[in-house]
Protein backbone atom coordinates (compact mmCIF):
# COMPACT_ATOMS: atom_id res chain seq x y z
CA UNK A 1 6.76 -16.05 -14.70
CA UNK A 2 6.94 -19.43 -13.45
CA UNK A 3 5.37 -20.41 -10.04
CA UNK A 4 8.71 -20.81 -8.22
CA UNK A 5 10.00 -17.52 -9.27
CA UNK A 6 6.55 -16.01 -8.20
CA UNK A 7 6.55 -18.21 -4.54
CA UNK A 8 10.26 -16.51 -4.56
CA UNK A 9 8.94 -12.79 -4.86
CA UNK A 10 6.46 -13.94 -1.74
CA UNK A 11 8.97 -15.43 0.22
CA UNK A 12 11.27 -12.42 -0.10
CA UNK A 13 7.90 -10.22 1.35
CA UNK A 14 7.52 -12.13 3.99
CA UNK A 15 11.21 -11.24 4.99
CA UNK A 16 11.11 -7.90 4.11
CA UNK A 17 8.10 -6.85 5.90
CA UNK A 18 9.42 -8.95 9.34
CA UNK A 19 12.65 -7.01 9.14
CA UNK A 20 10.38 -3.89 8.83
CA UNK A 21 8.48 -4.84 12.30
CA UNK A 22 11.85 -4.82 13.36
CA UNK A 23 12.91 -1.67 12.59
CA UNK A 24 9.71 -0.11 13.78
CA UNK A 25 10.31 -1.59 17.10
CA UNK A 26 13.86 -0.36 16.85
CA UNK A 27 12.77 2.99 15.48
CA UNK A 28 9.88 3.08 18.26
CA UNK A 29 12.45 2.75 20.89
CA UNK A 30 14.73 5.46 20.19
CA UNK A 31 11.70 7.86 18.52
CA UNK A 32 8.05 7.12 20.08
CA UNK A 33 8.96 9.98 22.51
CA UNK A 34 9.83 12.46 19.41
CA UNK A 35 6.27 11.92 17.97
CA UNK A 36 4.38 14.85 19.66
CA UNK A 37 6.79 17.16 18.58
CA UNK A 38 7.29 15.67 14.48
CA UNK A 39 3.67 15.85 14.89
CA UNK A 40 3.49 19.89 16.41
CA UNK A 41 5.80 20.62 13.56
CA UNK A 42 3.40 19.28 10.57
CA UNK A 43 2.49 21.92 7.98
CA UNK A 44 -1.03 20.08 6.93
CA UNK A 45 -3.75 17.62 7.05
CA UNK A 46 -3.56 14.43 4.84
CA UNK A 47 -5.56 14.65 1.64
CA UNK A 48 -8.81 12.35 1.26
CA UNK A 49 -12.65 12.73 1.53
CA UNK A 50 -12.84 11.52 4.88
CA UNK A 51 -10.04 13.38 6.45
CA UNK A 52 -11.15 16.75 5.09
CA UNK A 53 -14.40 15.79 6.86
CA UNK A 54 -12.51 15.84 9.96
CA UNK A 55 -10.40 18.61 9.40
CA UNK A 56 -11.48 21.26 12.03
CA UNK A 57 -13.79 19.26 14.17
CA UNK A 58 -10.99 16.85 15.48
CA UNK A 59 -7.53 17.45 15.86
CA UNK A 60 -4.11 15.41 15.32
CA UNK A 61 -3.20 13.27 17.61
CA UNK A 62 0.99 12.12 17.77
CA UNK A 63 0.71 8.69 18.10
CA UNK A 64 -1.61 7.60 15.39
CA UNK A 65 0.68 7.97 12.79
CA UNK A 66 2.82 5.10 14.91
CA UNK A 67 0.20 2.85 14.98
CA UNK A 68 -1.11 2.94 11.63
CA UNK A 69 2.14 2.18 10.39
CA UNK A 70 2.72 -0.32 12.39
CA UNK A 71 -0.69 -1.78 11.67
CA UNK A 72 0.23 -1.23 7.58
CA UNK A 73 3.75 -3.67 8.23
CA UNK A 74 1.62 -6.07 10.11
CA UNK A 75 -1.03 -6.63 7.59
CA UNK A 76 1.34 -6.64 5.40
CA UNK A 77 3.21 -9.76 7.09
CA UNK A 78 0.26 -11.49 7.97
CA UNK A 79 -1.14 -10.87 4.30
CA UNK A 80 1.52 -12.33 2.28
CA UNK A 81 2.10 -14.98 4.63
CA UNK A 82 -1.57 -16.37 3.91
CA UNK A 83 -1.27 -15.66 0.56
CA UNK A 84 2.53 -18.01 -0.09
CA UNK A 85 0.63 -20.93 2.08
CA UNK A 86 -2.59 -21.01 0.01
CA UNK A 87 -1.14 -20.73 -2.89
CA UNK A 88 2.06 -22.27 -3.08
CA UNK A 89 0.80 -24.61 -5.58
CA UNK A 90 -1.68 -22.84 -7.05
CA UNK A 91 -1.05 -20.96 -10.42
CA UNK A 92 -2.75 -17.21 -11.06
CA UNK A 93 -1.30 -14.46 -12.50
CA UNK A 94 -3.90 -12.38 -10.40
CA UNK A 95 -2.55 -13.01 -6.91
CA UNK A 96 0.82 -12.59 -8.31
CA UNK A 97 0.36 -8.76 -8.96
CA UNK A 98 -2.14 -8.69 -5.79
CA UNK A 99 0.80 -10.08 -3.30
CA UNK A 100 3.07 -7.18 -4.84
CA UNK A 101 0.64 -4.34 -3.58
CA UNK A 102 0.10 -6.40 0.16
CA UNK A 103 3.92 -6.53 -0.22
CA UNK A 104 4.04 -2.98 -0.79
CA UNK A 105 2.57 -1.81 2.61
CA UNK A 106 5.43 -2.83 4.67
CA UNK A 107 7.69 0.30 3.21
CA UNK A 108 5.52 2.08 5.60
CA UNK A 109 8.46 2.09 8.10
CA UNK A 110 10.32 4.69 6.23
CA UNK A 111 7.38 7.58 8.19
CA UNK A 112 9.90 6.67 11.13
CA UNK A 113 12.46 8.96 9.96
CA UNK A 114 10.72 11.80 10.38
CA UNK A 115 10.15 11.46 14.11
CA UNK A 116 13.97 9.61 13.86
CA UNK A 117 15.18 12.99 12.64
CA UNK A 118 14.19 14.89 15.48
CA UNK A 119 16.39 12.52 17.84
CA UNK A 120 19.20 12.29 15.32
CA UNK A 121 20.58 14.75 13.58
CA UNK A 122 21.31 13.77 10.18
CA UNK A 123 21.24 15.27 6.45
CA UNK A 124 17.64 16.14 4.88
CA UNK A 125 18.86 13.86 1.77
CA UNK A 126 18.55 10.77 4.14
CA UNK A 127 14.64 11.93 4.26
CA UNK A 128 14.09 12.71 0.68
CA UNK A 129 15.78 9.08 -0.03
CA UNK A 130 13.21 7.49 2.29
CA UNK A 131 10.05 9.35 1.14
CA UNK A 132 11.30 8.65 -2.50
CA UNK A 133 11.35 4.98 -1.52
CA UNK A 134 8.24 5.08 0.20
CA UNK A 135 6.55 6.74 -2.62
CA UNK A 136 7.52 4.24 -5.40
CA UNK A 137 5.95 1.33 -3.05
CA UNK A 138 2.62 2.65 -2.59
CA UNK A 139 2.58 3.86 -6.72
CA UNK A 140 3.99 0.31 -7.54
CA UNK A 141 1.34 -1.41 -5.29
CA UNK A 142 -1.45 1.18 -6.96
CA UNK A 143 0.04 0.37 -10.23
CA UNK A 144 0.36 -4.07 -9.68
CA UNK A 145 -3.53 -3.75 -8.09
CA UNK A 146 -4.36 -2.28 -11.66
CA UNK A 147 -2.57 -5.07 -13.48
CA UNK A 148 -3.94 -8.11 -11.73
CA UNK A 149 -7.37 -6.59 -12.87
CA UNK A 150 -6.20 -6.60 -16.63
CA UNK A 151 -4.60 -9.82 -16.45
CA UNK A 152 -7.95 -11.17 -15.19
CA UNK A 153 -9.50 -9.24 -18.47
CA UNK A 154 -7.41 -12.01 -20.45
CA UNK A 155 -3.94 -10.39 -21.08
CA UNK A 156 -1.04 -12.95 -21.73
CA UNK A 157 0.26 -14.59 -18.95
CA UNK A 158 3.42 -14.97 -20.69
CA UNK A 159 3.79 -11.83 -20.62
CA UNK A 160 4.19 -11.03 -16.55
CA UNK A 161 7.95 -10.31 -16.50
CA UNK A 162 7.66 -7.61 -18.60
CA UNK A 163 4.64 -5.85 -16.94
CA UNK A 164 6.53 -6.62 -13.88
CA UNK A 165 9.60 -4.47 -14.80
CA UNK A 166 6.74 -1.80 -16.42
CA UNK A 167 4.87 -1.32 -13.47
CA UNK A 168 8.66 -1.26 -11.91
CA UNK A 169 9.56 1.79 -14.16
CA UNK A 170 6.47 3.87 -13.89
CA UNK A 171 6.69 3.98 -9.99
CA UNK A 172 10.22 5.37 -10.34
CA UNK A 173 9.66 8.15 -13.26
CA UNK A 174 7.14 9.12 -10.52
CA UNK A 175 9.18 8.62 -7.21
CA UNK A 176 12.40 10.11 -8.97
CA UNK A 177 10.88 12.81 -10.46
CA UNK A 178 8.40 14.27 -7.91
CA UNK A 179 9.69 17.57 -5.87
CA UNK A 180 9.76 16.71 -2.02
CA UNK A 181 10.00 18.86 0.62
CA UNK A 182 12.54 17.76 3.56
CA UNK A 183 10.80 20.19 5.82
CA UNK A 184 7.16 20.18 5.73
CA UNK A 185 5.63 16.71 6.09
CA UNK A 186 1.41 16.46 6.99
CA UNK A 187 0.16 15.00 10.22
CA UNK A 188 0.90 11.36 9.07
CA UNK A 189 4.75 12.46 9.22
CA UNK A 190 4.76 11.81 5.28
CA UNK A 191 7.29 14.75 3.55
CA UNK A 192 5.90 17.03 1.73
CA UNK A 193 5.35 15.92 -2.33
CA UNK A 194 4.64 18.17 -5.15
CA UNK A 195 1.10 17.82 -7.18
CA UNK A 196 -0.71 15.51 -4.92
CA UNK A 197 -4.38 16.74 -5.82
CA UNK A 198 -3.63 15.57 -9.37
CA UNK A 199 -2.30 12.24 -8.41
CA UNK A 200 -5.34 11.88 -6.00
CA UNK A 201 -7.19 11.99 -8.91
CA UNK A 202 -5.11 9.63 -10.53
CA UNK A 203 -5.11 7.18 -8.09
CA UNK A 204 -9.09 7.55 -8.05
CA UNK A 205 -8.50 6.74 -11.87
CA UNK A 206 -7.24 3.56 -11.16
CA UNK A 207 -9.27 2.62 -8.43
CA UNK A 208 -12.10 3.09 -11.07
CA UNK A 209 -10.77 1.23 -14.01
CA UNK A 210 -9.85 -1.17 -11.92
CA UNK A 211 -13.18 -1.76 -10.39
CA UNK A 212 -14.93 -1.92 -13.93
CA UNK A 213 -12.15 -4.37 -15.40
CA UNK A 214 -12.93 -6.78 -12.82
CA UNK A 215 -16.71 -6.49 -13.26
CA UNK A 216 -15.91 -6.61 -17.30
CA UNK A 217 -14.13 -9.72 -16.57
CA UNK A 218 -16.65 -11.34 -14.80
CA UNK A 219 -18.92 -10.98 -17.60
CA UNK A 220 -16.76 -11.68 -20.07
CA UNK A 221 -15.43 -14.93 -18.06
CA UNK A 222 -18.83 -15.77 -17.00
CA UNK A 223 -17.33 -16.05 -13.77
CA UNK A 224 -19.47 -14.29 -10.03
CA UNK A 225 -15.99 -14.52 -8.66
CA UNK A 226 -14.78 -11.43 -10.26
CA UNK A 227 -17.78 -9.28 -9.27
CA UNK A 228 -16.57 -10.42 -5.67
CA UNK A 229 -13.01 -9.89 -6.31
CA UNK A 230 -14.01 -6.15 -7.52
CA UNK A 231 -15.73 -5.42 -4.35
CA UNK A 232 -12.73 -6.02 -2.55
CA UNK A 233 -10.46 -4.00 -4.82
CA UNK A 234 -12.54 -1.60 -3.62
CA UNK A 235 -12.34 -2.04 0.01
CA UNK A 236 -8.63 -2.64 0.18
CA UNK A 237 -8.14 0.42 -2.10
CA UNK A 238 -10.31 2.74 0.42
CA UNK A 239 -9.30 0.53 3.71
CA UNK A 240 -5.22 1.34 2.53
CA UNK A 241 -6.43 5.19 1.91
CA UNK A 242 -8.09 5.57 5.33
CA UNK A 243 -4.87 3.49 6.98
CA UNK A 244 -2.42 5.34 5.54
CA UNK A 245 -3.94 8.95 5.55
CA UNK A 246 -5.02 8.48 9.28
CA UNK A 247 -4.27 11.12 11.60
CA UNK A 248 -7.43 10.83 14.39
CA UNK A 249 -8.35 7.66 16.40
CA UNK A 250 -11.15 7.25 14.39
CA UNK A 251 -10.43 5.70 10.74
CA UNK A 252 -7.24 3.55 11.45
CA UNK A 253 -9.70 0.82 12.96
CA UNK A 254 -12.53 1.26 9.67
CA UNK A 255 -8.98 1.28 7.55
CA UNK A 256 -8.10 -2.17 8.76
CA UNK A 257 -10.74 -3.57 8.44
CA UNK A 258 -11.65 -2.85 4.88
CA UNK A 259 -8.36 -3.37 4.02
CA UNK A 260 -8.69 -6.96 5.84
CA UNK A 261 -12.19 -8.03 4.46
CA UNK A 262 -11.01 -6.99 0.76
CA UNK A 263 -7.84 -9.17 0.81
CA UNK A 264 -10.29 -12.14 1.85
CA UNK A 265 -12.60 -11.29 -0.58
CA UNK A 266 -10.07 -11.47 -3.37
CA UNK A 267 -7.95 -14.11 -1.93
CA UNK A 268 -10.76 -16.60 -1.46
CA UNK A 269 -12.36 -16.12 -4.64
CA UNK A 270 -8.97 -16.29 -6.59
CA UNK A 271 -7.93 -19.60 -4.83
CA UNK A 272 -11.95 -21.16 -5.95
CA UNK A 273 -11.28 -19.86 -9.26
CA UNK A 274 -7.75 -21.34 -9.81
CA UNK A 275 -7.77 -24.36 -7.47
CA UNK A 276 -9.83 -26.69 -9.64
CA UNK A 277 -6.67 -25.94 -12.51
């Protein structure tokens, strides 16, 4: 993929995640009140280590699921907008795959319609549509995090388009093909899927290969970068999981900031690994 067509893919996530801080203020207007009662109506807890912790000892509360999708959109927008200025120029296949999953985290809008549906009335295939949507973002952003760790490994650089439209296809077999519930959704107003303990484990998979290839490939490359760059797969992997899962006051802020320091840790260390090229 050449650089332009790359700098094109980050100039259209800029624009897509400022029209979603649009819509969230738009959504917000008409469905911030609705949020105590989407959030009365939810069936269950979010999955994850720490929010099982918390299960029982704090409860709910309606408005975090608001915020941390707002916070998601920004980070997104302020993300990718880093990303396109520092390395406009600057050729890597990693940061290619890596601006895909920052891009990713502004579908987080689409946990308005769930509040939006208490307000208006409209059919339960609208919802499905949206969590289906939803859904193939985060897998695709999972699934491009994985692949800037194997392109780092040494894969072919040539060959980016067609991991591209790979990575493109697995996150639909998967958002297409899951079951989803219309009415039962957890308290981070996200619908109701089918088999999420196995693809928690799955996604714990991939946080773990992905980990190791980096650290392979900074043996292999004889490059410290890439041990640096693995410690902040990890940290946006778990700072995304704690954002996106949060339902209590208490992990949005850890979430954010994980998810922050990581994307410095890998954007830095890309751009001194590629800017002497």
């Amino acid at each position: 993929m050449t650089l332009s067509a790359r700098n094109d893919i980050f100039k259209g996530g800029i624009i897509l995640s400022a029209l979603s801080l649009i819509l969230i203020a738009l959504g917000g207007y008409f469905a911030f009140s609705a949020y105590p009662d989407a959030m009365a109506s939810a069936a269950m807890r979010p999955q994850g280590i720490i929010q099982g912790l918390m299960e029982g000892r704090l409860e709910p509360s309606a408005y975090v699921p608001f915020f941390t999708m707002l916070a998601a959109v920004l980070y997104s927008f302020i993300s990718i907008l880093l990303i396109t200025h520092f390395f406009e120029k600057t050729q890597s296949p990693e940061i290619l795959f890596f601006g895909v999953f920052v891009i990713s985290l502004s579908f987080e809008f689409f946990r308005l319609m769930v509040p939006l549906r208490t307000v208006f009335i409209f059919p339960s295939m609208h919802l499905i549509t949206a969590s289906r949507i939803l859904l193939f973002a985060r897998y695709f952003g999972l699934f491009s995090l994985f692949a800037a760790s194997v392109y780092a490994a040494g894969l072919d650089v040539q060959k980016q388009r067609s991991t591209f439209f790979v990575l493109v296809l697995a996150a639909l077999v998967i958002a297409l093909r899951l079951p989803i519930n219309s009415i039962v959704w957890d308290s981070t107003l996200m619908p109701w899927s089918a088999y999420q303990s196995m693809f928690a484990m799955v996604e714990a998979g991939i946080l773990v290969v992905t980990v190791l290839t980096f650290f392979i490939s900074a043996y292999t490359r004889g490059s410290r970068a890439y041990v640096f760059i693995g410690l902040g797969t990890f940290l946006v992997f778990t700072g995304r999981g704690l954002l996106i899962n949060s339902d209590t006051w208490i992990t949005p802020v850890p979430g954010l900031l994980a998810l922050a320091a990581g994307t410095w840790l890998i954007a830095s260390r890309l751009r001194q690994e590629y800017l002497w090229l």
